[in-house]
Every structure is written in C-alpha cells, then in structure tokens.
Protein backbone atom coordinates (compact mmCIF):
# COMPACT_ATOMS: atom_id res chain seq x y z
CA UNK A 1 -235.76 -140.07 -35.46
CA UNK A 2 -235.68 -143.86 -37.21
CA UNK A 3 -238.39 -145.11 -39.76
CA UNK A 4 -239.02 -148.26 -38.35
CA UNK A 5 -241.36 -150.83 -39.90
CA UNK A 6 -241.99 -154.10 -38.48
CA UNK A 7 -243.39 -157.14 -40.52
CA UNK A 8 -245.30 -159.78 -38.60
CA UNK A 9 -246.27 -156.66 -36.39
CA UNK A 10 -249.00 -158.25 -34.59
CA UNK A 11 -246.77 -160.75 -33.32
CA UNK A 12 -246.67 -160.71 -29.61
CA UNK A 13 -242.82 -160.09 -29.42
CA UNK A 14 -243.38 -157.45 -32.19
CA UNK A 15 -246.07 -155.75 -29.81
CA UNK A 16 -243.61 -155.48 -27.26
CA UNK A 17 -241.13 -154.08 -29.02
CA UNK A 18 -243.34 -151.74 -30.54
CA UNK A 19 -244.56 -150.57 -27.21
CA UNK A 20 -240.57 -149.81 -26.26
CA UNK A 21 -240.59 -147.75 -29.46
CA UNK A 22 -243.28 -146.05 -28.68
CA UNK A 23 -242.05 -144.90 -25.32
CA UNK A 24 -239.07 -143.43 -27.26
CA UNK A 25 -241.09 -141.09 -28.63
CA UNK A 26 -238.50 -140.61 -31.05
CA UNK A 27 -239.59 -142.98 -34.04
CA UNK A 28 -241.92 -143.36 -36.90
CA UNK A 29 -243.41 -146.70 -36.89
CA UNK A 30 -244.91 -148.56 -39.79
CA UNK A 31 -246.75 -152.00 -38.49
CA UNK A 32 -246.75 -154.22 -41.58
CA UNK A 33 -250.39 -156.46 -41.01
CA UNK A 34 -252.29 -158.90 -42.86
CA UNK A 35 -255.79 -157.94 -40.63
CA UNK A 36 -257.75 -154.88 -40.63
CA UNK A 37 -255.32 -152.29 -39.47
CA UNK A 38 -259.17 -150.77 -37.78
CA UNK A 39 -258.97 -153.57 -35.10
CA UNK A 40 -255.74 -152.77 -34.02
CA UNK A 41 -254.66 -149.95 -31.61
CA UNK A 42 -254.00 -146.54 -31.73
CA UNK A 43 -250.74 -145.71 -30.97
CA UNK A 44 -248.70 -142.60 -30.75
CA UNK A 45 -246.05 -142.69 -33.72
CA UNK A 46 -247.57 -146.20 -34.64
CA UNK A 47 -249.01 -146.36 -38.53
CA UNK A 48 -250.85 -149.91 -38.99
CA UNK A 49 -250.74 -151.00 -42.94
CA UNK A 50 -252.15 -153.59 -44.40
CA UNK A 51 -250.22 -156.02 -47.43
CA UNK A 52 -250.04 -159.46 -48.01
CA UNK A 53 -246.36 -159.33 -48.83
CA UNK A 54 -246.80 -161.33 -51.95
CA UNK A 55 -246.30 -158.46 -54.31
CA UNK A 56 -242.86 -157.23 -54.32
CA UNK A 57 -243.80 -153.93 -56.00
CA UNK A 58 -245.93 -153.21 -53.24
CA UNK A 59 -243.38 -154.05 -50.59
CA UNK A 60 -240.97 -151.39 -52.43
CA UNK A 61 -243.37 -148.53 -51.92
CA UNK A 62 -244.48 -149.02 -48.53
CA UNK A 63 -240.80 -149.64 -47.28
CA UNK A 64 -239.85 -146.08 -49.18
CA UNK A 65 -237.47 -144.33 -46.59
CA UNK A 66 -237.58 -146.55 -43.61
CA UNK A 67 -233.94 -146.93 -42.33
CA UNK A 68 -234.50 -150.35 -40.96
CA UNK A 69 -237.41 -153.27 -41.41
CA UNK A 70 -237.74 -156.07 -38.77
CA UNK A 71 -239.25 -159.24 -39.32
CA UNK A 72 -241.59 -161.60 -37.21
CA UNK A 73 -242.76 -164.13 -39.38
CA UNK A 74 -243.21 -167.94 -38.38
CA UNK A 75 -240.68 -168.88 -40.25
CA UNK A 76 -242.19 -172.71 -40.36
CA UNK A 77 -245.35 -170.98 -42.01
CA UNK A 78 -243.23 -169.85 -44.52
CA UNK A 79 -242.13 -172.37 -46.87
CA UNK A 80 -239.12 -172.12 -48.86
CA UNK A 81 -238.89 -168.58 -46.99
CA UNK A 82 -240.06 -167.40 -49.90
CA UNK A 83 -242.05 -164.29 -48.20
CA UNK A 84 -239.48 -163.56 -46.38
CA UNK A 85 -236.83 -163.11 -48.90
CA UNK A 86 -239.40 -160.79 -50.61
CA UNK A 87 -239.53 -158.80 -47.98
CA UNK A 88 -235.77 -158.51 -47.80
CA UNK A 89 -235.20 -157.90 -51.62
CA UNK A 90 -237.95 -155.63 -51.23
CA UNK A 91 -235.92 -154.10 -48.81
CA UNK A 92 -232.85 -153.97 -50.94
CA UNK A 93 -234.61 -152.20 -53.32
CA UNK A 94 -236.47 -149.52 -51.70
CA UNK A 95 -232.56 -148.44 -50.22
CA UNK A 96 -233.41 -149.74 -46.48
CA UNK A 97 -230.09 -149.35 -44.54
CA UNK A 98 -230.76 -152.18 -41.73
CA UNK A 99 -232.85 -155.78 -41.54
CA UNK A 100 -233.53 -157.97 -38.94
CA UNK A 101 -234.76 -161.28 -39.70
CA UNK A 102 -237.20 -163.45 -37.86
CA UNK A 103 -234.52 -165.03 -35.64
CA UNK A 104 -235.32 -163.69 -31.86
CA UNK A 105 -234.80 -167.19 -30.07
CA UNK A 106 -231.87 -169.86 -29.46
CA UNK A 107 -227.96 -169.05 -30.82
CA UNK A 108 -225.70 -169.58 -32.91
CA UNK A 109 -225.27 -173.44 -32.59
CA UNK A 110 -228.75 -174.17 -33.70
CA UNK A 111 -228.28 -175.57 -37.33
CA UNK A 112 -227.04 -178.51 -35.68
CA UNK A 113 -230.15 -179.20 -33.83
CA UNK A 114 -232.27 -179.03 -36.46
CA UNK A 115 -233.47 -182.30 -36.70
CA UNK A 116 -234.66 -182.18 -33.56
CA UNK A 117 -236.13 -178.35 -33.78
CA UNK A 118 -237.53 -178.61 -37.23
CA UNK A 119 -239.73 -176.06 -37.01
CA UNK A 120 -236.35 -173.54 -36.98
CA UNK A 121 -235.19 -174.33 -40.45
CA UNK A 122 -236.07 -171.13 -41.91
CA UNK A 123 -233.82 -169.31 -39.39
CA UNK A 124 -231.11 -170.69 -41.02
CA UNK A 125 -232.04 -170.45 -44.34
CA UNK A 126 -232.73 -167.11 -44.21
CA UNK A 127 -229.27 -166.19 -42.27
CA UNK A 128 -227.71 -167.82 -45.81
CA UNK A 129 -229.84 -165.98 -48.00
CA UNK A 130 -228.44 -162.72 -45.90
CA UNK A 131 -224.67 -163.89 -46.18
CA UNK A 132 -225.02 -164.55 -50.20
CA UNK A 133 -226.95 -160.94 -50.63
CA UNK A 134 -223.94 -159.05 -49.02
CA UNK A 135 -221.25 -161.52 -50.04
CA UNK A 136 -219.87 -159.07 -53.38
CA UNK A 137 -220.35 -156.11 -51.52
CA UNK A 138 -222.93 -155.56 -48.58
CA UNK A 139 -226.26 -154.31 -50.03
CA UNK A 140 -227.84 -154.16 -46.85
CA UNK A 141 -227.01 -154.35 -43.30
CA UNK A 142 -228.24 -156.62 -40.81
CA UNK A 143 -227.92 -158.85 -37.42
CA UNK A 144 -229.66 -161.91 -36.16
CA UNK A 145 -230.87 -161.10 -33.02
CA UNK A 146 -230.90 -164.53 -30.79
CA UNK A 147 -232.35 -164.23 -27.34
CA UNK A 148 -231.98 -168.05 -26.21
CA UNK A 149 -235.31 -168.77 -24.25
CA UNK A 150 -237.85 -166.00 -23.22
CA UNK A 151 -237.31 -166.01 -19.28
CA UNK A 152 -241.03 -165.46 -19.12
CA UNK A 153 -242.21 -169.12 -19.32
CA UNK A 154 -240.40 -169.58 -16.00
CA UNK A 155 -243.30 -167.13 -14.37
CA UNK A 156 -245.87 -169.26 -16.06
CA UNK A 157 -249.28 -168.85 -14.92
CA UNK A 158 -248.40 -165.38 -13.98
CA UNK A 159 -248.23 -162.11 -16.51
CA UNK A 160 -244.81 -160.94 -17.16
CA UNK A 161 -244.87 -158.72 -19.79
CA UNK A 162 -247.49 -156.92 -21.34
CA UNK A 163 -248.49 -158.97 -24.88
CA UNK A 164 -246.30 -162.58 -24.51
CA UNK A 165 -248.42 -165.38 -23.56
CA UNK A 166 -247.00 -168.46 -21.64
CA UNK A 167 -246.85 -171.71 -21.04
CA UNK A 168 -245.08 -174.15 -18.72
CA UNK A 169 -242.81 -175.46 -20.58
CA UNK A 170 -239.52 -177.51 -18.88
CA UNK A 171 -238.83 -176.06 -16.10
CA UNK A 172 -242.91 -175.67 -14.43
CA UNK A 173 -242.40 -173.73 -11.51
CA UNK A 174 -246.03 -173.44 -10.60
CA UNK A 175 -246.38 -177.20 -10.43
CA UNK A 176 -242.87 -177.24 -9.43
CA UNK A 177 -241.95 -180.06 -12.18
CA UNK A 178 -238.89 -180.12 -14.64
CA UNK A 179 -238.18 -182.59 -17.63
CA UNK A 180 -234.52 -182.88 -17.96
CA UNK A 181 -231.74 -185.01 -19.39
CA UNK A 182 -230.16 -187.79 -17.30
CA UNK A 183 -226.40 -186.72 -16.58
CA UNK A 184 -226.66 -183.57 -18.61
CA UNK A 185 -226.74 -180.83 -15.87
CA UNK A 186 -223.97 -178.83 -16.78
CA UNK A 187 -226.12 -177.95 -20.42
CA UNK A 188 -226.93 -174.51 -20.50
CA UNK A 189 -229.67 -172.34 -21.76
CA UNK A 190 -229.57 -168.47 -21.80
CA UNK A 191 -232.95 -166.88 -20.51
CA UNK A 192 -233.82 -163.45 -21.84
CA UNK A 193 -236.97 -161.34 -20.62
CA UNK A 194 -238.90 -160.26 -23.37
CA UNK A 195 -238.84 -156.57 -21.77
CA UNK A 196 -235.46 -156.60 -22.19
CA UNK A 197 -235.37 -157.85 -25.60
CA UNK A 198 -237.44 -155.15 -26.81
CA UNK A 199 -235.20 -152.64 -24.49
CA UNK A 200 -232.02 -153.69 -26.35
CA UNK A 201 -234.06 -153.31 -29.70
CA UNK A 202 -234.82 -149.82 -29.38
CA UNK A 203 -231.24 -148.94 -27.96
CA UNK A 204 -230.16 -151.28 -31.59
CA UNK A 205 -232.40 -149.14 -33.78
CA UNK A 206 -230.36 -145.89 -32.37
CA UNK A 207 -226.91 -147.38 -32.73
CA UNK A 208 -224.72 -145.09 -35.07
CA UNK A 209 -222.18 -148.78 -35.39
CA UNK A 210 -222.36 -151.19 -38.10
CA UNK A 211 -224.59 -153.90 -36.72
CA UNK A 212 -223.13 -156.95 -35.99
CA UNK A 213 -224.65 -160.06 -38.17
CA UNK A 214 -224.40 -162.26 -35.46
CA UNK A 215 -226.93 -160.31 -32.71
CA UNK A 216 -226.62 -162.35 -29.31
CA UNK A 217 -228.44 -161.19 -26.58
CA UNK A 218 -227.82 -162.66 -23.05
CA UNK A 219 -230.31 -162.29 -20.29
CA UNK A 220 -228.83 -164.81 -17.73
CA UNK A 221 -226.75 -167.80 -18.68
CA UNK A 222 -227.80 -170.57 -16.91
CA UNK A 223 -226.72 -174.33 -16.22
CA UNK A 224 -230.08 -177.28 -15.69
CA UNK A 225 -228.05 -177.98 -12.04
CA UNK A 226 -227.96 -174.18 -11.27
CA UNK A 227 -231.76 -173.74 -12.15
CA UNK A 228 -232.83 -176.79 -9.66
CA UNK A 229 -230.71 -175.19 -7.06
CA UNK A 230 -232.41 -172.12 -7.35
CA UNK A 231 -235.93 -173.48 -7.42
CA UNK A 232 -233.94 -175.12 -4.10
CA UNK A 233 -233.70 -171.58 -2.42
CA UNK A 234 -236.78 -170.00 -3.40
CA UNK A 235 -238.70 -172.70 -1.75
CA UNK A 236 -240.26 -174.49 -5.04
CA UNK A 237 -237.82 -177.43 -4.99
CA UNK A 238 -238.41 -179.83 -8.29
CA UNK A 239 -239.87 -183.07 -9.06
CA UNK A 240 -237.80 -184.54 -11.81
CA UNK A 241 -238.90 -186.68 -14.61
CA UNK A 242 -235.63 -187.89 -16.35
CA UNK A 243 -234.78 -188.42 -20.37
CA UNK A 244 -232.14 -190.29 -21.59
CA UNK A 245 -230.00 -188.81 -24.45
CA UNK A 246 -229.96 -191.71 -26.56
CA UNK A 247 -233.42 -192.46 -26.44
CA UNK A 248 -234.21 -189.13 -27.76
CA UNK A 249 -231.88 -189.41 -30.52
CA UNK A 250 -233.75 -192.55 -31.52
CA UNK A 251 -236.94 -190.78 -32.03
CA UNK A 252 -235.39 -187.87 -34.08
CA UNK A 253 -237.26 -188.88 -37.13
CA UNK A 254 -240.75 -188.44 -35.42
CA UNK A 255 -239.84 -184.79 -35.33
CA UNK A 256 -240.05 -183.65 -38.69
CA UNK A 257 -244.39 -184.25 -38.61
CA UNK A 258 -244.17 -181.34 -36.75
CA UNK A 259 -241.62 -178.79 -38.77
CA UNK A 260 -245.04 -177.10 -39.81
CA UNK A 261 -247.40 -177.58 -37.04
CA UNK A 262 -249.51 -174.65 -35.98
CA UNK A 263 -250.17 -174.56 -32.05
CA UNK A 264 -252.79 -171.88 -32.53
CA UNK A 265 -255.13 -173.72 -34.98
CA UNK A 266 -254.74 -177.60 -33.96
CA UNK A 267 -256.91 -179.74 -31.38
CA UNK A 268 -255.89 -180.20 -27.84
CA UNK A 269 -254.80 -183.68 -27.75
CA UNK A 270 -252.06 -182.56 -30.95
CA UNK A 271 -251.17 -179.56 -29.03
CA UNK A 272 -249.85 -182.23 -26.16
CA UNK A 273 -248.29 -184.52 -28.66
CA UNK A 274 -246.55 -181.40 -30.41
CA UNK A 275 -245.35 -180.27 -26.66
CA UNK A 276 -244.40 -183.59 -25.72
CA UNK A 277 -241.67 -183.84 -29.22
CA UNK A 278 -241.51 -180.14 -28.78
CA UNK A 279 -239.56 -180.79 -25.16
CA UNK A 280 -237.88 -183.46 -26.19
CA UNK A 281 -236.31 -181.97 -29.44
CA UNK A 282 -235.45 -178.87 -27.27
CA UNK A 283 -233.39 -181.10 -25.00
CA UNK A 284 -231.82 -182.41 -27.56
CA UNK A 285 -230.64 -178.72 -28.79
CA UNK A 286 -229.85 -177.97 -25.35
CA UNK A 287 -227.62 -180.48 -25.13
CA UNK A 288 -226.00 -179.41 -28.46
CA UNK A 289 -225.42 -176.05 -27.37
CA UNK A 290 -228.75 -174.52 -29.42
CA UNK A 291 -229.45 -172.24 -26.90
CA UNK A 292 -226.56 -171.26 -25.54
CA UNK A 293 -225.94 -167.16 -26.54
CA UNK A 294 -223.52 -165.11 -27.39
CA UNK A 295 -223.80 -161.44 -25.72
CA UNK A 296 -222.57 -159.11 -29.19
CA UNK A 297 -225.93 -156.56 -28.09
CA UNK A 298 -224.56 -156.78 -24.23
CA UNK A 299 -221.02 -155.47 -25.25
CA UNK A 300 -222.43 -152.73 -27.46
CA UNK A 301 -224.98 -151.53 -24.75
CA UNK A 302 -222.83 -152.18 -21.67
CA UNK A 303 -225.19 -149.74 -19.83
CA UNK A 304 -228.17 -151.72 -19.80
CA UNK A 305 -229.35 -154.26 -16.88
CA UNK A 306 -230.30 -157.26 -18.20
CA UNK A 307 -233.03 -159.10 -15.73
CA UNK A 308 -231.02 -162.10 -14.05
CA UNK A 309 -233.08 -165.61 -13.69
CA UNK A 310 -232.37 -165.70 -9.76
CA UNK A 311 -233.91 -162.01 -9.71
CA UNK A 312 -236.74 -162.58 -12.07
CA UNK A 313 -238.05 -165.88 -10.21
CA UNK A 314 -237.29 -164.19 -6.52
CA UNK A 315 -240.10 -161.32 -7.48
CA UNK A 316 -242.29 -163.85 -9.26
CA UNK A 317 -242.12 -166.86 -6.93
CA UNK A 318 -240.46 -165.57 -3.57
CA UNK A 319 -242.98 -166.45 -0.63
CA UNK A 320 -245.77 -167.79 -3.39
C-alpha cells in the first residue's frame, strides 16, 4: 500500500486517476481540495481535505507520511508558481519520497513553443525549480509525466472516459473538419487516452525503480498526413482549412493576452477568440516538435496496451 495525495484533486484528469487508484484497492488516498470536501464523493480508500495551500505549515502536516504527492494545478492560474513550489517544499519537508508536477500534456520540446503556448510557462518553470532542488544531492524524487494530446478530443461529442470533458478541437471528426498547416504533414503529435494515462499512473505509483524525471508517455504517435488518411478509411474524410507557417509566426505576439485566460469563467465570444489563438499557437508547437513524446513510462511498463488512434476512432466513429 502507497499514501497517495493528489493536489488539484478535483481536476478532471485527477478524477480519473483517482478512480484507477481506487480500483487498486491497494492505496490510501488523500484528495487535496479547495471546496467543501461534503460535495464531493464517497470513495473507497479516498479521504477529501480541504487547504488553501497558502500556508506551508499546513501543507507539512497534511502531507505527513504520504510516499508520493501529485499535482494538478493550472499552472497559468498560478503566477510565479508560487503555490506550487509550496507544495513541493512542503513536500520536501514532510520526507515525501516521490512528486509529480502539473505537467500531464505535450513533451519535452515545449519550452520552445512557448510563445505560442503561453499558457504552459509554468510547466517549465516548475521542471527548473525541480532540477535546482535535487541538483546538490536529490531531496526528492520525481518525473514529469507528458502525455502529448488527450486522444479523447478526437471522439468529441461522444463520452470517452468517465470525468474529461471535450471539445473539438483540430482535428473535428464529428463535423469532419481539420485546421492544419500548409506543407507541414509529416508534424507529429502523440495522442494518449486519458484511461490510459491514469492506468500507467497507478502502475508508476507501484514502481520499486527510481522514477525517471523525464516521464513520457506515448499513446499513438501520429503524423497530420496519417490522421487524414485514417479519417479516409473510416469513412469521415476531412474538409481542410489551411494555415500558413509564417503567418502564424507573425501573430505570435497576440498570444501572450491569453497566457492567463480562464475558459471556464469568460464569455462565449472570448472563449472563440481564445480557441481560435489557442489552435493556432498549438500548430505552431506542433510544428516545433511540442507534442511530440518520448515513451520512458512505455519502456518501464512494457506490459501495458496503450489505446492506438486507428483503434480508438474505429470503435468511436466506425459506421457513425
């Protein structure tokens, strides 16, 4: 058994990963919440506490004898990442052995697309603030776990997992529309389920290894060209509206209005302008490489079947 706790722990990624500890029925789970822990579920193993992680003190006692702490925070909500480098001192302190930061998305080439994904910053920072803790001698262990693109926007209207909520986004299967880049097909983008995130995370939690630092997880590894011909044999060919590079480039300074924008709180019509940068500065990542994985978790649990794109969008799409 593993005392796990979980900051952010309403998160909908966090949910689902919770739920695939919970079907362990091996752990002790501590949710870390800002809301009333009474309007959240019971859940066998689960304990829901409430803290607003600004007193350090307080994170020390409630992370007493948890072996490893996971974090979901927003890290654009989070300015200076100063909560989350509480939590991690915090962490230090109170003698946890492992600490995942609030990575879970794109790879290991993203700090050069940051000024066209903005709103990532704090990934990087926080991967720095890691590497400086442990550079003397390591004080804590930890890995990045970087997932690439949830593979669940490609079902989009339809429910793929049980708490991750969708939108389509790129490549719109349902209205069979992609945005792309104009002589960029060979740019690739690893798609990872979120079931199979949170299925590698609760193999991670059990590993007796050192974790790696940097935590790739491929689902499927997939080129824009091999995506269209696959919406070509599933029957939901694509209508293509085409970017050009450069012109994206141009607008890179537009992006940073959005490096804090919340999608949750903000009116409709700056929910489509957000989406409408949002694509655009994703493209631009893509083509840099952003989300492009490496596969550390997939070497270290060589026994586990990671959901392939072709399969996922067969079972969702196939015959619809």
């Amino acid at each position: 058994m593993v005392k796990i706790a979980l900051a952010g722990a309403t998160s909908q990624l966090a949910r689902e990963i919770i739920d695939a500890l919970v079907a362990t029925q091996k752990h002790e789970i501590v949710g870390l919440v800002r809301k009333d822990p009474a309007q959240l579920p019971s859940l066998p193993g689960v304990t829901w506490v409430k803290t607003t992680y600004e007193n350090k003190s307080e994170l020390v006692r409630l992370l007493q004898g948890v072996e490893t702490v996971m974090c979901f925070f927003p890290v654009h909500f989070d300015p200076g990442c100063i909560t989350q480098k509480r939590l991690i001192d915090a962490a230090v302190e109170a003698g946890v052995k492992r600490y995942a930061p609030s990575e879970w998305a794109t790879g290991t080439k993203l700090e050069a697309s940051l000024d066209g994904i903005p709103w990532y910053c704090g990934k990087i920072e926080i991967s720095r603030y890691l590497e400086d803790l442990n550079k003397e001698k390591k004080v804590i262990e930890y890995t990045r776990f970087q997932v690439g693109a949830f593979m669940n926007y490609l079902g989009h209207p339809h429910k793929t997992s049980e708490h991750v909520n969708t939108i389509g986004f790129l490549f719109d299967f349902e209205k069979q529309h992609a945005t792309l880049l104009k002589d960029r097909l060979d740019d690739v983008i690893v798609w990872t389920d979120v079931r199979d995130i949170a299925g590698a995370v609760a193999r991670a939690v059990e590993f007796k290894g050192e974790w790696p630092a940097v935590g790739g997880i491929t689902g499927s590894r997939v080129t824009m060209r091999e995506m269209l011909q696959i919406g070509e044999a599933i029957g939901r060919p694509f209508t293509v509206d085409w970017l050009k590079l450069e012109d994206i480039e141009a607008e890179e300074r537009n992006m940073d209005r959005f490096a804090n924008f919340d999608l949750h709180a903000s009116p409709p019509e700056e929910v489509q302008a957000f989406l409408d940068m949002a694509l655009k500065g994703i493209l631009l990542g893509i083509s840099r490489g952003a989300y492009d994985v490496t596969d550390e978790w997939n070497k270290i649990l060589p026994d586990y079947e990671f959901t392939s794109v072709e399969g996922f969008l067969k079972k969702v799409w196939g015959g619809k």
